[in-house]
Structure formats: structure tokens, C-alpha cells
Protein backbone atom coordinates (compact mmCIF):
# COMPACT_ATOMS: atom_id res chain seq x y z
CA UNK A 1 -39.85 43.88 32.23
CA UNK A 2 -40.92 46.95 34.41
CA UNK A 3 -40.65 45.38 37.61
CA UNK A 4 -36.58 44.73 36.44
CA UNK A 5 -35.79 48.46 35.33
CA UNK A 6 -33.82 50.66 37.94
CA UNK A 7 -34.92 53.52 39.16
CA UNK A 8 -31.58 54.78 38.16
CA UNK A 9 -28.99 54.56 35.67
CA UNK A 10 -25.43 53.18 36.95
CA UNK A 11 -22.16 53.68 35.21
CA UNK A 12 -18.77 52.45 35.71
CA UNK A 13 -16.11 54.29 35.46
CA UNK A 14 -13.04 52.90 34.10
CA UNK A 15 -9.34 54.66 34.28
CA UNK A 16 -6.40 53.55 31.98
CA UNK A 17 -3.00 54.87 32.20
CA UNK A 18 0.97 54.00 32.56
CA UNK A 19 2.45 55.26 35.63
CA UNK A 20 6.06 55.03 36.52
CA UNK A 21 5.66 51.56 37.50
CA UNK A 22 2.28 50.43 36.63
CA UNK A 23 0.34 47.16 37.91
CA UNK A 24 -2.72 46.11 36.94
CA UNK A 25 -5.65 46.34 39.51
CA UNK A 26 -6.70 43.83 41.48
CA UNK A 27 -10.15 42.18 40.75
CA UNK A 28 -11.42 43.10 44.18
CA UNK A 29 -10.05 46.80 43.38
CA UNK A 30 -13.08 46.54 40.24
CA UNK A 31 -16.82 46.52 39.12
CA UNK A 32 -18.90 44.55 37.38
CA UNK A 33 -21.88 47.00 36.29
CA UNK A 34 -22.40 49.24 33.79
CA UNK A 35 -19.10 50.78 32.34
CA UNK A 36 -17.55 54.16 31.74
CA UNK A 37 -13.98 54.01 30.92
CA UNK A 38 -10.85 56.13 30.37
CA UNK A 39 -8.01 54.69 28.45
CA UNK A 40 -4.45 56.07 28.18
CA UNK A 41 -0.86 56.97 29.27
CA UNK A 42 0.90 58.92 31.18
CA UNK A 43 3.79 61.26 29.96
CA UNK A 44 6.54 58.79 31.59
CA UNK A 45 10.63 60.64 31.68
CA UNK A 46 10.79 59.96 28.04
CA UNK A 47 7.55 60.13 26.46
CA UNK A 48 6.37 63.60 25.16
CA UNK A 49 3.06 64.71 26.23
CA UNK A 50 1.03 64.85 22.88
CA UNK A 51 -2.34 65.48 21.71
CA UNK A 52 -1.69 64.76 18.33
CA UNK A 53 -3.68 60.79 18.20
CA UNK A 54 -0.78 58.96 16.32
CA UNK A 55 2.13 59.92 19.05
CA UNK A 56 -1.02 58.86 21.63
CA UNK A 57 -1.09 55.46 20.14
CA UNK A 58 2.88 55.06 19.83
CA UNK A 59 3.74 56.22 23.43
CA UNK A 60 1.44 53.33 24.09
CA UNK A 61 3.43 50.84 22.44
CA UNK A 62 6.52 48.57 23.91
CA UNK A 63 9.81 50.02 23.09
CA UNK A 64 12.62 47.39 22.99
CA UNK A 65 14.88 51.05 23.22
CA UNK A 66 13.47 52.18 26.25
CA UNK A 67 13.51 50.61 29.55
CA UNK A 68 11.73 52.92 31.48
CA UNK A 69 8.17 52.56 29.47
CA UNK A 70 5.41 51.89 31.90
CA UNK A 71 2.55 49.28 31.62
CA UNK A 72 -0.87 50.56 31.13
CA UNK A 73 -3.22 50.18 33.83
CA UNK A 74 -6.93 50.29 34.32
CA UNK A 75 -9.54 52.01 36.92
CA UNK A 76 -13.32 51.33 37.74
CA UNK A 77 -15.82 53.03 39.70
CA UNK A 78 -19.72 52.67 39.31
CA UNK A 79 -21.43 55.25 39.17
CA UNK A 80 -25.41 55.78 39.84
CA UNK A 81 -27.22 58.51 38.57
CA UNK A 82 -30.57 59.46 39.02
CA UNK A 83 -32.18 61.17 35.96
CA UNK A 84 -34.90 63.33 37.62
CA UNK A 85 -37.53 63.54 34.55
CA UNK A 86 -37.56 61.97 30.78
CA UNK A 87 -35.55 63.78 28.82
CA UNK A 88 -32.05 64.60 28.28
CA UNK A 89 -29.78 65.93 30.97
CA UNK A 90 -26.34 66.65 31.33
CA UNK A 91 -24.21 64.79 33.42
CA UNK A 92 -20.58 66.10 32.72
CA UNK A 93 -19.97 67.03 36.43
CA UNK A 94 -21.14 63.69 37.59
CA UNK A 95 -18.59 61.67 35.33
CA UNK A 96 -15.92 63.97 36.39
CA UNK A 97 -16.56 64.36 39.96
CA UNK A 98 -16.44 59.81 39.66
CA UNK A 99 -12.72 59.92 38.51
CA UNK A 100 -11.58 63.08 40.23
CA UNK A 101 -9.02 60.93 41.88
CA UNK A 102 -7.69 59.30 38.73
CA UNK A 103 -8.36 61.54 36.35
CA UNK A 104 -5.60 64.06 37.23
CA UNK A 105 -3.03 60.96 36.89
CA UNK A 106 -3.34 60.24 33.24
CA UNK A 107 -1.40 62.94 30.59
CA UNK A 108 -2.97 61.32 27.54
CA UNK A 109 -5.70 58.63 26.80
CA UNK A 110 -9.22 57.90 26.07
CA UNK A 111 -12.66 58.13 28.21
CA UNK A 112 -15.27 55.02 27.16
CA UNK A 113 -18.72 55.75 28.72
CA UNK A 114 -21.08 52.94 28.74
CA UNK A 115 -24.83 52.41 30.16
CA UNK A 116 -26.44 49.07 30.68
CA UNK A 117 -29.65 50.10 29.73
CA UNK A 118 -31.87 49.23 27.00
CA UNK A 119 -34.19 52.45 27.26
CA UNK A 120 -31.84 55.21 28.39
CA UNK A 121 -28.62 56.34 25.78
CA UNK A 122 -25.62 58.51 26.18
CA UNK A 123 -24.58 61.20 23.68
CA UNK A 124 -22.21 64.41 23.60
CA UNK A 125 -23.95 67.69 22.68
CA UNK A 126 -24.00 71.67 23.41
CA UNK A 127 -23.92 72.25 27.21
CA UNK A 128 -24.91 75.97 27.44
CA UNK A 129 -28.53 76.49 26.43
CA UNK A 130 -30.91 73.91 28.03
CA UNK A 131 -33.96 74.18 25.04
CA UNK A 132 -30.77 72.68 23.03
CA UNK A 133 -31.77 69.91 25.50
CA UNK A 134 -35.67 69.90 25.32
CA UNK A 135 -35.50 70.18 21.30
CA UNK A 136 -33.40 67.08 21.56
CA UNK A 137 -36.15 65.16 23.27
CA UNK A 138 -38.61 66.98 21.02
CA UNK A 139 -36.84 65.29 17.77
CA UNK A 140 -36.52 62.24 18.97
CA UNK A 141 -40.33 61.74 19.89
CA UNK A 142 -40.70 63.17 15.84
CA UNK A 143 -38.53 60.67 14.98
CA UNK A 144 -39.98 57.72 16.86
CA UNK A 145 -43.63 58.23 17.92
CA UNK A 146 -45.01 56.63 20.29
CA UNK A 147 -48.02 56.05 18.32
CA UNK A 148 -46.55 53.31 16.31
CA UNK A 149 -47.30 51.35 19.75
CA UNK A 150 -50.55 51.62 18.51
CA UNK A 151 -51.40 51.60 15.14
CA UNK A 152 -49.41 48.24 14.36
CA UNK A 153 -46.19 49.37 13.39
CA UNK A 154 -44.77 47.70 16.81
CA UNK A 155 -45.73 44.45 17.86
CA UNK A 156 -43.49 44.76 21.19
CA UNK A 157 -46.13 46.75 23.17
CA UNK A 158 -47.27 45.10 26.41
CA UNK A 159 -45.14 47.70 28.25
CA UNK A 160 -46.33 50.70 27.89
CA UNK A 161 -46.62 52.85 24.83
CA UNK A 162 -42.90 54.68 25.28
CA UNK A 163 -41.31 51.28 25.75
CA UNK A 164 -40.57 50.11 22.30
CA UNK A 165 -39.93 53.89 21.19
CA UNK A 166 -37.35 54.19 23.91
CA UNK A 167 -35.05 51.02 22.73
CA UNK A 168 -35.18 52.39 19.41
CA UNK A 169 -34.14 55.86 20.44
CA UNK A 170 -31.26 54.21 22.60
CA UNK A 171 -29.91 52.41 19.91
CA UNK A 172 -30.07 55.46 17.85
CA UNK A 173 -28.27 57.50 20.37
CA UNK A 174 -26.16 54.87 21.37
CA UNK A 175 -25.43 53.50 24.68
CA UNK A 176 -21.49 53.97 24.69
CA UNK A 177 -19.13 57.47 24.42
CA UNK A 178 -15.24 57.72 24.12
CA UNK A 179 -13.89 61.02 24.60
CA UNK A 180 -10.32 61.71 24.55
CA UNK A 181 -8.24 62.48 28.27
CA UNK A 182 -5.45 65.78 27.74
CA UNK A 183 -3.33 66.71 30.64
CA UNK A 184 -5.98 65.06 33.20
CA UNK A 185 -9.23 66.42 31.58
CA UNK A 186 -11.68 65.06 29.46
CA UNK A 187 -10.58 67.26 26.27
CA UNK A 188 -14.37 68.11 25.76
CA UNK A 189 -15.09 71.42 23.47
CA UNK A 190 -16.43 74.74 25.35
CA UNK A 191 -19.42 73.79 24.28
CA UNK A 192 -19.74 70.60 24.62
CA UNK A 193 -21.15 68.34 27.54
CA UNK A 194 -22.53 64.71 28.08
CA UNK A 195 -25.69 63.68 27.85
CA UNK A 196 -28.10 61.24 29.97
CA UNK A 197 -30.72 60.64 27.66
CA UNK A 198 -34.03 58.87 29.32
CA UNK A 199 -36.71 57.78 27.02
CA UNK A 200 -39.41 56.24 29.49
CA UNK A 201 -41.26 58.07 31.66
CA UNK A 202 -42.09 54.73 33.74
């Protein structure tokens, strides 16, 4: 319904690593919104720092040889984020500037993003030239027209003709990311960058 959608989009971040001597979080220490997660480990006194996914995996794993290997444990923030027009924007800074505290912490692991939304998406894509941004928005209304709110292709149209094209572009973009963590960075290319992708304009 209109009168339910935010104004905003919120997103939870959510931090996963081993430290020395690692204990789970508290429930009162988490969220329950919207999601975006890291998962990993820490390099611990005996476990190599590796990008390479297999070793990432294994220094995961309980070793009945070694004592020392630390528990995985888990982070989560919300996050709210405004996206100022329709469109696609990028939103790398936000994410990082969520975790900056926890991010640092974890040596290898994974980032999930998710959005609880059913007309906005999330998606990785080039972060340098912004019309790489406006030709994305571009496609997708080629893609899904909003016209087929009105010539009978959609029979979910009471809210507005970009409603129905704008869950069908979020499940086509997706509404979840996981990017991999390297020596307390998301291990994003030069070129690459998140994506807030609004497809309402209501």
C-alpha cells in the first residue's frame, strides 16, 4: 500500500568474524530490520590470512588440532538511507561509513546486503561515470514499461502506473548482495560500487 512505503530505505548491517576469544552478541546488542551483513574470520595466531575462498572456508572450520581457533561472531547495525530521486545511486560510502567500527576487525569474510523492500533493489556496478547510472535506469524502464499498467498486461495496477514495474525490476535486480571482506575492506574492484536502485517515483 502507499500509505505503508517508507520514505526511505533501511539496511542492517551485519558483521561476522572470530576474534581471539569470540562471543556471540547479545540480542539487545542487534536489529530486527532490513539486513546487510558481513560474514567471516579473523586471521587468529595460527590461521594465515588468505584470499584464496577455499583456505576462507577452512580457517572457518573447528580444528580438533588447534586450541586457539576462535568462534565466529556476528554484528548488526541498521542503516537508513534516503534515495534523493528514482533512479540508481551509489551508496558504497554509506555501507562503509555503517561498519567503520567493525569492519577494520575482520581479516577475511563475506559482506550480505539486504533491503526489505519490494520496489527498491540492490546491485554492484561501475562507480566512476554517473550516465553508467542513468543508462541503468534507462534499460530497466525498456525492459519493464510502465505501460503494461495500462494496456492489460498487469492486472496489479491500483497503485500507480510504476508500481507493478518496480517489483518486477526489484526482483530482477535483486534485493540481496554478498561481497567478499580482505584485510578489513570490502574487496570491491576499482571500478566497482553499490547500487541503491529506486523504481517508484511515489
Amino acid at each position: 500500500m502507499n500509505h505503508l512505503r517508507s520514505a526511505y530505505t533501511r539496511l542492517l548491517p551485519l558483521l561476522l568474524f572470530a576474534p581471539a576469544a569470540g562471543a556471540f552478541l547479545s540480542s539487545s546488542q542487534t536489529f530486527s530490520l532490513p539486513l546487510v551483513a558481513a560474514a567471516g574470520t579473523t586471521a587468529g595466531p595460527t590461521t594465515p590470512a588468505t584470499s584464496n575462498p577455499s583456505s576462507c572456508l577452512a580457517s572457518s572450520a573447528p580444528s580438533t588440532n588447534d586450541a586457539s581457533m576462535a568462534t565466529p561472531q556476528w554484528y548488526q547495525k541498521e542503516i537508513s538511507i534516503t534515495a534523493p530521486s528514482r533512479g540508481c545511486h551509489l551508496i558504497t560510502s554509506d555501507i562503509t561509513k555503517a561498519v567503520k567500527d567493525e569492519l577494520p576487525k575482520i581479516k577475511v569474510g563475506l559482506a550480505n546486503l539486504f533491503i526489505q523492500h519490494t520496489s527498491a533493489s540492490l546491485t554492484v556496478n561501475e562507480n566512476a561515470d554517473p550516465d553508467v547510472r542513468r543508462d541503468m535506469e534507462v534499460a530497466l524502464n525498456k525492459i519493464v514499461p510502465a505501460q503494461w499498467n495500462r494496456d492489460g498486461t498487469f492486472r496489479h495496477t491500483l497503485e500507480g502506473d510504476d508500481d507493478m514495474p518496480g517489483h518486477v525490476k526489484s526482483s530482477l535486480m535483486g534485493p540481496s548482495l554478498t561481497i567478499p571482506i580482505r584485510n578489513g575492506r570490502l574487496a570491491l574492484g576499482t571500478w566497482q560500487g553499490i547500487y541503491l536502485n529506486e523504481h517508484r517515483d511515489q
